[in-house]
C-alpha atoms as a PDB file:
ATOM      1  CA  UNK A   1      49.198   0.048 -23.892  1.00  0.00           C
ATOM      2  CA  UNK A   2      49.262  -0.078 -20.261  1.00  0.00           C
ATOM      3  CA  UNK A   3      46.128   0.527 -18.561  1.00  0.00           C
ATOM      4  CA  UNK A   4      47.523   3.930 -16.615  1.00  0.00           C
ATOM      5  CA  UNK A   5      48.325   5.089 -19.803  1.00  0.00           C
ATOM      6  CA  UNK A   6      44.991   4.549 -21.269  1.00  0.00           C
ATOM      7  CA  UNK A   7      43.238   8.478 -21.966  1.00  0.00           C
ATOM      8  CA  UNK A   8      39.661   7.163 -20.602  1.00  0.00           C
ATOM      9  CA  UNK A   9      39.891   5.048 -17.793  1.00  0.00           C
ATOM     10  CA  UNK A  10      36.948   3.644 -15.295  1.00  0.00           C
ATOM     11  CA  UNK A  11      36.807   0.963 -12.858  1.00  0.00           C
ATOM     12  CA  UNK A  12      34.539  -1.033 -10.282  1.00  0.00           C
ATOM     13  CA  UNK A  13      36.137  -0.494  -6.576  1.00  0.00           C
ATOM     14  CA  UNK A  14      34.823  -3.620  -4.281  1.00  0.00           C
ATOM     15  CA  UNK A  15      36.509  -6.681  -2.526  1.00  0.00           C
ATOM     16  CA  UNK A  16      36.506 -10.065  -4.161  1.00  0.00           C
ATOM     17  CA  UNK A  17      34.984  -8.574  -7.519  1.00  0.00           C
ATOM     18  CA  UNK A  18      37.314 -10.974  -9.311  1.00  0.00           C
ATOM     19  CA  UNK A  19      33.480 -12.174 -10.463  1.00  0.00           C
ATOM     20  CA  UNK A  20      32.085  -9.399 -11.408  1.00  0.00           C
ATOM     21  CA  UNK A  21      29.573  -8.176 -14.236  1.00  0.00           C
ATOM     22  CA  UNK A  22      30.897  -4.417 -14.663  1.00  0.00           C
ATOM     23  CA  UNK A  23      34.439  -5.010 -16.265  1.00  0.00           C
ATOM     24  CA  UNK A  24      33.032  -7.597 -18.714  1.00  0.00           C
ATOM     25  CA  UNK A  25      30.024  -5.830 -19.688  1.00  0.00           C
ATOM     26  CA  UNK A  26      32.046  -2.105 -20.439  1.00  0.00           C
ATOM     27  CA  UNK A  27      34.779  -4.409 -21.957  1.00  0.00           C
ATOM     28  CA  UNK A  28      32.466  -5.946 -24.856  1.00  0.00           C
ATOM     29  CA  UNK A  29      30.597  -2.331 -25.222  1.00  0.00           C
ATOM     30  CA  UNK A  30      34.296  -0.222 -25.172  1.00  0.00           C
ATOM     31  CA  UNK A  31      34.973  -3.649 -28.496  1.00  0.00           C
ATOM     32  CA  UNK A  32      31.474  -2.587 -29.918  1.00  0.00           C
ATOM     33  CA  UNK A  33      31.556   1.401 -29.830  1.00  0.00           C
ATOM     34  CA  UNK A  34      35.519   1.025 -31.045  1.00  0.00           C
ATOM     35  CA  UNK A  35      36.630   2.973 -28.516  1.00  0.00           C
ATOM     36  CA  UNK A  36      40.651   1.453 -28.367  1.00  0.00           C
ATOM     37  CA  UNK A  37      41.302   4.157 -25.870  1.00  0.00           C
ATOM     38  CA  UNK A  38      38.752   3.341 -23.103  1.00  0.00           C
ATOM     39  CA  UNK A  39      39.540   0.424 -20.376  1.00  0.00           C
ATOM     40  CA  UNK A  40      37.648  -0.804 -17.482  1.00  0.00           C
ATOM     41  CA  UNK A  41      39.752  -2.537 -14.760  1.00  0.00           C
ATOM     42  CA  UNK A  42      38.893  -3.729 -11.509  1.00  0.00           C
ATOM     43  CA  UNK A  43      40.169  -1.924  -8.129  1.00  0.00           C
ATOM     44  CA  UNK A  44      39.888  -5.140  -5.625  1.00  0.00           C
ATOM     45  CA  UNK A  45      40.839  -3.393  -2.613  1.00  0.00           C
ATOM     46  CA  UNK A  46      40.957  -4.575   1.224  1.00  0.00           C
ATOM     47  CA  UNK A  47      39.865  -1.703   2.492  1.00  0.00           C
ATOM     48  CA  UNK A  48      38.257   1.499   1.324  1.00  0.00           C
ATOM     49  CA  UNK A  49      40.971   3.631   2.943  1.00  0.00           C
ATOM     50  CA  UNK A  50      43.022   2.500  -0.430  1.00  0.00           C
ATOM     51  CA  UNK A  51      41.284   3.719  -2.989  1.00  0.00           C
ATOM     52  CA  UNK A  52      43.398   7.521  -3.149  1.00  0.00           C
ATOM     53  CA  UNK A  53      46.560   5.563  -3.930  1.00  0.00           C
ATOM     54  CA  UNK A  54      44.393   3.482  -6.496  1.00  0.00           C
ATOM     55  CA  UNK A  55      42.841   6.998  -8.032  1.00  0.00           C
ATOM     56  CA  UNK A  56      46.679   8.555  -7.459  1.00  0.00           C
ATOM     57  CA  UNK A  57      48.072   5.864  -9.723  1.00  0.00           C
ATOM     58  CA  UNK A  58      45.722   6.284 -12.200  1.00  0.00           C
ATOM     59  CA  UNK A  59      45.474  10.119 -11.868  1.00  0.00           C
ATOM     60  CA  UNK A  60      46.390  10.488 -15.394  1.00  0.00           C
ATOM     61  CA  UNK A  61      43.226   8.570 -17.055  1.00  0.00           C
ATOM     62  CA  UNK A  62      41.001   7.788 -14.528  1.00  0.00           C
ATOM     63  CA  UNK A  63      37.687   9.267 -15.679  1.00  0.00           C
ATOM     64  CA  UNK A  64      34.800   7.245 -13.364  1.00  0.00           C
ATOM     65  CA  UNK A  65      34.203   4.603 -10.909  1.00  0.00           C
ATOM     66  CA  UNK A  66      31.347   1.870 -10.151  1.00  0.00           C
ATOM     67  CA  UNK A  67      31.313   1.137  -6.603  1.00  0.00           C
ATOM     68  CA  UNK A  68      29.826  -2.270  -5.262  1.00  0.00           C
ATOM     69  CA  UNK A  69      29.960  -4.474  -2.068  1.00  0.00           C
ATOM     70  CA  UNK A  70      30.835  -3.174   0.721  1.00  0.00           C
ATOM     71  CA  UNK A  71      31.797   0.220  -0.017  1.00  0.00           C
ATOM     72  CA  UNK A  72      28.218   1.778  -0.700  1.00  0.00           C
ATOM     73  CA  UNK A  73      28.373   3.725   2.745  1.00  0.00           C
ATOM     74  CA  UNK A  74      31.761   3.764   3.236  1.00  0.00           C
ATOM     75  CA  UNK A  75      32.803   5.834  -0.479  1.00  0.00           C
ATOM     76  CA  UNK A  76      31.023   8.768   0.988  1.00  0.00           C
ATOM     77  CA  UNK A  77      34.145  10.226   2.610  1.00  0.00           C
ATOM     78  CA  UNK A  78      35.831  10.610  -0.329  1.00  0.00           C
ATOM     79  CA  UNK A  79      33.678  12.569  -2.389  1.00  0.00           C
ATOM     80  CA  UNK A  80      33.583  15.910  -3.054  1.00  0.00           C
ATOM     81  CA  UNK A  81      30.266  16.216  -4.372  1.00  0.00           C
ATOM     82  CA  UNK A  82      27.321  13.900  -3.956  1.00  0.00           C
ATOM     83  CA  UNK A  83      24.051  13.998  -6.439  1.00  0.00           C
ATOM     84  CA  UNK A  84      20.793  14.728  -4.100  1.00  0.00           C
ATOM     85  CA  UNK A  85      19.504  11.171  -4.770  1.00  0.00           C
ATOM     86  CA  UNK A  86      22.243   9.682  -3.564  1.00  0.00           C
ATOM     87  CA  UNK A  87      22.337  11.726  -0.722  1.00  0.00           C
ATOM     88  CA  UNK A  88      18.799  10.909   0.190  1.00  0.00           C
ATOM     89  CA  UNK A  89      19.379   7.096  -0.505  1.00  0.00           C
ATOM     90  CA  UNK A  90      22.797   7.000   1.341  1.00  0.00           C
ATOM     91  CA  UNK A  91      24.471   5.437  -0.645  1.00  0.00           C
ATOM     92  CA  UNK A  92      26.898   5.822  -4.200  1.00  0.00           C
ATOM     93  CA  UNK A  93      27.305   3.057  -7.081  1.00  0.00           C
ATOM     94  CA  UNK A  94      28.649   5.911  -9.378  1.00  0.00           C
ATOM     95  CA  UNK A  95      31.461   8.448  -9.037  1.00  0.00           C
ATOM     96  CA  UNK A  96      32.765  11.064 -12.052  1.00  0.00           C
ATOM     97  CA  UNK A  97      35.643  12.392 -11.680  1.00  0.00           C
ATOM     98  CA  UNK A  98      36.101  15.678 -13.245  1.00  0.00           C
ATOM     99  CA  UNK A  99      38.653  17.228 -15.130  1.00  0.00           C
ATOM    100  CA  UNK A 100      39.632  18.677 -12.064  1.00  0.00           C
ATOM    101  CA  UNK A 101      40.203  15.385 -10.594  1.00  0.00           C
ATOM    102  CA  UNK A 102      37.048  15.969  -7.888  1.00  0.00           C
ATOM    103  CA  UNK A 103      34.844  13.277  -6.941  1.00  0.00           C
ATOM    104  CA  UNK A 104      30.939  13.414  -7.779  1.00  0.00           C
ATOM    105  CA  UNK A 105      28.780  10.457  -6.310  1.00  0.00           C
ATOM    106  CA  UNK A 106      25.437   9.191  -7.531  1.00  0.00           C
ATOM    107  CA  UNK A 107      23.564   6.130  -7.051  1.00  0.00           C
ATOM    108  CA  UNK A 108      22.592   4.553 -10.037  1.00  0.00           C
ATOM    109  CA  UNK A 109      21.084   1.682  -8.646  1.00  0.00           C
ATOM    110  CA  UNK A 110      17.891   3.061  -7.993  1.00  0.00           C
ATOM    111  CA  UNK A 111      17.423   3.815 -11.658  1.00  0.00           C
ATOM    112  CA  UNK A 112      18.068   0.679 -12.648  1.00  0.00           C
ATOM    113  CA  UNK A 113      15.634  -1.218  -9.982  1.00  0.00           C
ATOM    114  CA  UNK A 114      12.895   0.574 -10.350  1.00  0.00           C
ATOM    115  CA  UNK A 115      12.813   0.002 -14.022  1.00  0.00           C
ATOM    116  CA  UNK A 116      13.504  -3.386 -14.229  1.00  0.00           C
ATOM    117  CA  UNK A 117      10.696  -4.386 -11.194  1.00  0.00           C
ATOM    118  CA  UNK A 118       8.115  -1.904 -12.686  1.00  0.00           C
ATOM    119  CA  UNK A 119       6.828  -4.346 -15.871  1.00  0.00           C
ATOM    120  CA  UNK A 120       5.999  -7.078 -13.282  1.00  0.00           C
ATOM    121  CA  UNK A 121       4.512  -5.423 -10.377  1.00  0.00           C
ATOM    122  CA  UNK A 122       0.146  -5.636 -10.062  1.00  0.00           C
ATOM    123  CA  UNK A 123      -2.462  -4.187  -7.960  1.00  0.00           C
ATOM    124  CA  UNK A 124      -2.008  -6.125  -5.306  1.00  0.00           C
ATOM    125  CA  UNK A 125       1.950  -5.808  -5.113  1.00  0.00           C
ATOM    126  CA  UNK A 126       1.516  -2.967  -2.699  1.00  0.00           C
ATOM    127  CA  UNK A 127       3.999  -4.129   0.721  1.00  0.00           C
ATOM    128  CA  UNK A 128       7.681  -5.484   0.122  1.00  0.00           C
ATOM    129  CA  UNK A 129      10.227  -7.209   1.989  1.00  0.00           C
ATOM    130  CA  UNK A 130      13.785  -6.320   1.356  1.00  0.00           C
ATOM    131  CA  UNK A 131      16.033  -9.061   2.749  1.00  0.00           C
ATOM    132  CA  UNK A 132      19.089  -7.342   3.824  1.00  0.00           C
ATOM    133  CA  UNK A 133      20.562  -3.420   4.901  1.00  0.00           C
ATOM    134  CA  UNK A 134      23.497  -2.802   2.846  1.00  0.00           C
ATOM    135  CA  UNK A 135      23.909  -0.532   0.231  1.00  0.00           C
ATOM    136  CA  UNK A 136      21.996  -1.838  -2.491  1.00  0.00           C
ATOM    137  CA  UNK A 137      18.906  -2.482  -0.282  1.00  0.00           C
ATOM    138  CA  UNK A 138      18.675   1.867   0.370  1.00  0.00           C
ATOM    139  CA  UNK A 139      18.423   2.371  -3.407  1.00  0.00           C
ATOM    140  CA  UNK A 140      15.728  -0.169  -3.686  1.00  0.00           C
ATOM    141  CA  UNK A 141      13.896   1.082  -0.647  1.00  0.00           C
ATOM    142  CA  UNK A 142      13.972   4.289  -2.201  1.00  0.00           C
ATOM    143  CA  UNK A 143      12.426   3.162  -5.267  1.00  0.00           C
ATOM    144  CA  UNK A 144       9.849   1.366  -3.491  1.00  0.00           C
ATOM    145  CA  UNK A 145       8.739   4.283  -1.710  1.00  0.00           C
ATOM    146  CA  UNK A 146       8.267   6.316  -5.108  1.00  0.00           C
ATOM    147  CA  UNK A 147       6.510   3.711  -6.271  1.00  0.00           C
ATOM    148  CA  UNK A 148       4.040   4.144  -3.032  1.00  0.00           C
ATOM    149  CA  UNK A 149       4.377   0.485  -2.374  1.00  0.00           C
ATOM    150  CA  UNK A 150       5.220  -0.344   1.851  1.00  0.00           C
ATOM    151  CA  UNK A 151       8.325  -1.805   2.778  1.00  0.00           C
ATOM    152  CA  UNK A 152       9.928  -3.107   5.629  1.00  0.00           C
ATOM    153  CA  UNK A 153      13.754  -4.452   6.236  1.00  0.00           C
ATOM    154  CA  UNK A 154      14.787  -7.948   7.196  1.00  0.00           C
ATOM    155  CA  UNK A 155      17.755  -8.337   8.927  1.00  0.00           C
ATOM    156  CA  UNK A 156      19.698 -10.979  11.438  1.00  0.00           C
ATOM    157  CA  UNK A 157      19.947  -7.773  13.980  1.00  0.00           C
ATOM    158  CA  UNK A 158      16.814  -5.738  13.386  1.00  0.00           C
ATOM    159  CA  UNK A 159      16.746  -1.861  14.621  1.00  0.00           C
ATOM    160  CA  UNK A 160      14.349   0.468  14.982  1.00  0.00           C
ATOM    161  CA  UNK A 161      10.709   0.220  13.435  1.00  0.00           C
ATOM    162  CA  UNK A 162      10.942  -0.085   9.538  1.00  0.00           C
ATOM    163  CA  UNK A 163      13.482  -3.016  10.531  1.00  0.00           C
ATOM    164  CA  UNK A 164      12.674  -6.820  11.556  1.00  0.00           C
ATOM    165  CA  UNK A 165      14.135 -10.372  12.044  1.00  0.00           C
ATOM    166  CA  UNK A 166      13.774 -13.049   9.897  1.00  0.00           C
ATOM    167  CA  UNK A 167      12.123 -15.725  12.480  1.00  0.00           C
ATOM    168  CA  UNK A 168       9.114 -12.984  12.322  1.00  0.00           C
ATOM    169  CA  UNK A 169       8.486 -14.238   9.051  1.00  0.00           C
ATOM    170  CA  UNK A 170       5.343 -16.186   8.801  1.00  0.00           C
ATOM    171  CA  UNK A 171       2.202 -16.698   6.792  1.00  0.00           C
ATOM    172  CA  UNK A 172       0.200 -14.292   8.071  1.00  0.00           C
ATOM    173  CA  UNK A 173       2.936 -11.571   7.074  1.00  0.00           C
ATOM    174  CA  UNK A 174       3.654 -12.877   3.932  1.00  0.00           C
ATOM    175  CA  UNK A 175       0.014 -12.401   3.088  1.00  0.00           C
ATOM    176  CA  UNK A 176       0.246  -8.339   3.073  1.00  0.00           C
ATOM    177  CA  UNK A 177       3.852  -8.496   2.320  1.00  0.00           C
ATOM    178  CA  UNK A 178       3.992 -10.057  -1.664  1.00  0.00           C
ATOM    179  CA  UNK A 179       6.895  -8.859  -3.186  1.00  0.00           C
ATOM    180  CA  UNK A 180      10.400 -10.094  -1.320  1.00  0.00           C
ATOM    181  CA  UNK A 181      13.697  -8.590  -2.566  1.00  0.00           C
ATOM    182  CA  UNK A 182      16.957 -10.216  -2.031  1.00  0.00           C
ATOM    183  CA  UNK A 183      19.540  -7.859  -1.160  1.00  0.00           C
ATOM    184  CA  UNK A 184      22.009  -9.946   0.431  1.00  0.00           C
ATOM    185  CA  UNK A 185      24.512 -11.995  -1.511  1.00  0.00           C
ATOM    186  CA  UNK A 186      23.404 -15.064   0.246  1.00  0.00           C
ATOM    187  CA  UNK A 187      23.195 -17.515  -2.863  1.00  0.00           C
ATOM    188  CA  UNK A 188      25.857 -16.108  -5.232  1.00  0.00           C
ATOM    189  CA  UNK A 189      28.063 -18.205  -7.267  1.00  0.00           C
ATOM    190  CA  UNK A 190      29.909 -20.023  -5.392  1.00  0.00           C
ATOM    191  CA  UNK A 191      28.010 -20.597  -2.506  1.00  0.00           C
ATOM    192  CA  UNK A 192      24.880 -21.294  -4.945  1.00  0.00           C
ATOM    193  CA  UNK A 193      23.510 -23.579  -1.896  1.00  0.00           C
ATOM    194  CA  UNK A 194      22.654 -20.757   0.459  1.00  0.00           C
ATOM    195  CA  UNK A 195      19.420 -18.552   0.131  1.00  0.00           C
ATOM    196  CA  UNK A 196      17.863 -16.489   2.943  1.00  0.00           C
ATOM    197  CA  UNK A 197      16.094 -18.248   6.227  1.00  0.00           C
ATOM    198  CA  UNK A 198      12.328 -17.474   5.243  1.00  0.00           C
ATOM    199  CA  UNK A 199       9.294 -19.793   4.927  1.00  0.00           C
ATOM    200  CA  UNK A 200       9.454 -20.521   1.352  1.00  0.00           C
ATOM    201  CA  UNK A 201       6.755 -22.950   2.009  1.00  0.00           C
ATOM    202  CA  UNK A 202       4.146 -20.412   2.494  1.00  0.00           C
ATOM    203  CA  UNK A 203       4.768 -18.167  -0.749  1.00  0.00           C
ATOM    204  CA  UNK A 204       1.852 -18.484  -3.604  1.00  0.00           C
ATOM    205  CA  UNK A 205       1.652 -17.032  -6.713  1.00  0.00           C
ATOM    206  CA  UNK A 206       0.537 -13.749  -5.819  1.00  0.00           C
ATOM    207  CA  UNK A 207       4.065 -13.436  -4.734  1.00  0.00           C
ATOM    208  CA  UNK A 208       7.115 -11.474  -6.907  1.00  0.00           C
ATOM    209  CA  UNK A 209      10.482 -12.318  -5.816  1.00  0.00           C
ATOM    210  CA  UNK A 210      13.578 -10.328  -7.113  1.00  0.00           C
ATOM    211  CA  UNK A 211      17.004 -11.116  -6.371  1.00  0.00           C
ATOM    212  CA  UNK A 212      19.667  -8.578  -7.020  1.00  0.00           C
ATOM    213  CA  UNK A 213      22.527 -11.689  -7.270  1.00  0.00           C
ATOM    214  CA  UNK A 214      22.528 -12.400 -11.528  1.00  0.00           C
ATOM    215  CA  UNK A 215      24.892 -15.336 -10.658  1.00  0.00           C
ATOM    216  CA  UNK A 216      23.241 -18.036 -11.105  1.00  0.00           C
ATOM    217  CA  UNK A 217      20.822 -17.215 -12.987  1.00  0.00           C
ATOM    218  CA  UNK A 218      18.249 -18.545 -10.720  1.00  0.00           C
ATOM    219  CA  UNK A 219      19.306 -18.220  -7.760  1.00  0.00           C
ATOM    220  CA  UNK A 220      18.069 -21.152  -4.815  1.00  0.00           C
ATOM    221  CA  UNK A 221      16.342 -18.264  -3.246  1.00  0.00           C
ATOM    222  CA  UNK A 222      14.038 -17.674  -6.808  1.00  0.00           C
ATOM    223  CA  UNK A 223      13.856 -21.320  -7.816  1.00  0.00           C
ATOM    224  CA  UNK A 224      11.938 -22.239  -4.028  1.00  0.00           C
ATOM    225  CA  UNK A 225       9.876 -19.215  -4.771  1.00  0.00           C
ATOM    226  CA  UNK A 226       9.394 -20.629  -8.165  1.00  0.00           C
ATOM    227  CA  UNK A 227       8.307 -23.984  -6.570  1.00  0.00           C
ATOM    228  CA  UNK A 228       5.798 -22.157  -5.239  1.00  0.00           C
ATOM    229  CA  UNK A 229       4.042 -20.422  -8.358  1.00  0.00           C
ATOM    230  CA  UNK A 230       5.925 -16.704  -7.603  1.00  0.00           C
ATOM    231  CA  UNK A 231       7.092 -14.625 -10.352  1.00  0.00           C
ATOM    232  CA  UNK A 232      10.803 -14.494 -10.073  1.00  0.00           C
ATOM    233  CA  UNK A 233      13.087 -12.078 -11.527  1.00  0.00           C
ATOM    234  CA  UNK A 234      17.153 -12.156 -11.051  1.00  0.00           C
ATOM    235  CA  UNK A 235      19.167  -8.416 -10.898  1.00  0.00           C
ATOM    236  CA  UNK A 236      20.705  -8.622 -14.482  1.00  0.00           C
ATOM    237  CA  UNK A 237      18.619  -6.449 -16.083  1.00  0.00           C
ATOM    238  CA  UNK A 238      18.953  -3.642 -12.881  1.00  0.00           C
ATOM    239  CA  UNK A 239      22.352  -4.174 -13.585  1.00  0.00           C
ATOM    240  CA  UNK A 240      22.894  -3.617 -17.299  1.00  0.00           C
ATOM    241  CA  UNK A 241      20.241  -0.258 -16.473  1.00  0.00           C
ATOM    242  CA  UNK A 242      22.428   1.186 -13.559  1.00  0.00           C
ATOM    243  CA  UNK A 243      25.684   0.474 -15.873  1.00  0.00           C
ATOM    244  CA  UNK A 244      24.277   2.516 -18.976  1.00  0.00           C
ATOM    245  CA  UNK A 245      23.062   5.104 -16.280  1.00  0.00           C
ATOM    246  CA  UNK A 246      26.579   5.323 -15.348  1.00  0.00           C
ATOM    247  CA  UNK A 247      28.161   5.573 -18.789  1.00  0.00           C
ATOM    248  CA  UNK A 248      25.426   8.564 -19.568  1.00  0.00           C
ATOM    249  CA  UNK A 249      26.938  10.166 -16.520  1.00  0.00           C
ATOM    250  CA  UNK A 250      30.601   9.950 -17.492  1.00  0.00           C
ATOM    251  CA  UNK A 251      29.964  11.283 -20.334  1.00  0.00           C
ATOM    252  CA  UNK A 252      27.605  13.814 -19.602  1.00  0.00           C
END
C-alpha cells in the first residue's frame, strides 16, 4: 500500500531529518499496537513554504504532523488554530489535523522537558543557561520558568536583557548559573566533534547539564561536563515524552 493511500497518516516536517528519531520510533510502536493502517513518513522539505503541496498530496490520510528544526517559528502561518501553550511558548512541535482538514498547533516539547529534567534537579539548581534561541530552547524556557528556576539565553548575537554571549561565560557566572541546557545542534551525529564555546573547565559537580541532541548518546558537550563531576542527561527521554504527548493528541 502506498503511503497516500494509507487511512492514518502522520509525519515529521524538517530539513535534513533523513536522521531522525520520530519516523523510527512511531514505526516500531504502529508494528507493536498492529495498527497495518497507520504510517509515519518524513516531509524533508527546503523550505516551509512547501509543506501545503506536501499536506495537498496527502490530503486523503494525513491525520498529524511533528515539526522539528527549523520550522518551530516558521509553522505558525499555517495553522488555523494554535493551543494557548504554544502560543505563549512561540513555538509548535505538534499539529492535528482535523477531519475538516484544519490545522491545530501545540508544543509538545515542553511536556516532555520538564518531565524528563524534573527527577534530577536539587535545591540548589535554581538559575539555568540555555545555549541557543531556536524553537526548542522557548519550550524549555517555558518550563523553566514554571519550575521557578532563573534562566538566561546564550547566543552568538545576544538581544535584549534575558539574552547574552557566550565569551560572558566565566566562573563567577557559572557559580549561580548550575544547570546548562544545550539547545543547539552543535555536536549531533555527524559533526560529533563540535560542542558549544563555554568554559568547560570551570563546571563542578553541582552542575546538571542536559542536551536536547540524543545522537550520540553522549554528546562532547555532556562527556566535558562529565569530566568535570556534572550530572549529564541527553534529550531521548524528552523526546520519547513529547512523541507519546503527540500520539495522545491525535487521537484525542
Amino acid at each position: 500500500m502506498a503511503d497516500n493511500e494509507k487511512t492514518n497518516l502522520f509525519a515529521l516536517v524538517g530539513k535534513n531529518i533523513s536522521y531522525s528519531f520520530s519516523r523510527g520510533y512511531f514505526a516500531e510502536k504502529f508494528t507493536l499496537l498492529e495498527l497495518k493502517n497507520h504510517d509515519y513518513i518524513n516531509f524533508d522539505i527546503d523550505s516551509i513554504d512547501q509543506l501545503p503541496s506536501k499536506l495537498h498530496e496527502y490530503k486523503k490520510s494525513i491525520k498529524g504532523l511533528n515539526v522539528t528544526i527549523p520550522y518551530k517559528q516558521d509553522v505558525f502561518k499555517y495553522l488555523d488554530k494554535v493551543n494557548k501553550k504554544a502560543v505563549k511558548i512561540g513555538a509548535v512541535n505538534t499539529i492535528k489535523i482535523t477531519k475538516k482538514g484544519k490545522l491545530k498547533g501545540y508544543n509538545t516539547d515542553y511536556y516532555g522537558f520538564k518531565n524528563s529534567i524534573t527527577p534530577l534537579l536539587k535545591p540548589h539548581h535554581k538559575k539555568a543557561l540555555i545555549l541557543g534561541t531556536g524553537g526548542a530552547s522557548k519550550a524549555v524556557a517555558y518550563a523553566l520558568k514554571k519550575m521557578n528556576i532563573e534562566y538566561r539565553f546564550v547566543s552568538r548575537n545576544p538581544k535584549g536583557p534575558l539574552q547574552i554571549s557566550y565569551n560572558s561565560i566565566n566562573s563567577s557566572l557559572l557559580e549561580k548559573f548550575t544547570v546548562l541546557i544545550n539547545c543547539t545542534p552543535l555536536g549531533t551525529h555527524p559533526n560529533v566533534n563540535e560542542c558549544p564555546d563555554i568554559p568547560y573547565s570551570e563546571l563542578t559537580s553541582n552542575h546538571l547539564l542536559y542536551d536536547l541532541i540524543y545522537n550520540p548518546a553522549l554528546s562532547l558537550f555532556l562527556e566535558k561536563g562529565k569530566m568535570q563531576g556534572a550530572t549529564v542527561k541527553n534529550g531521548y527521554e524528552m523526546l520519547e515524552l513529547q512523541a507519546e504527548k503527540a500520539w495522545e493528541i491525535w487521537n484525542k
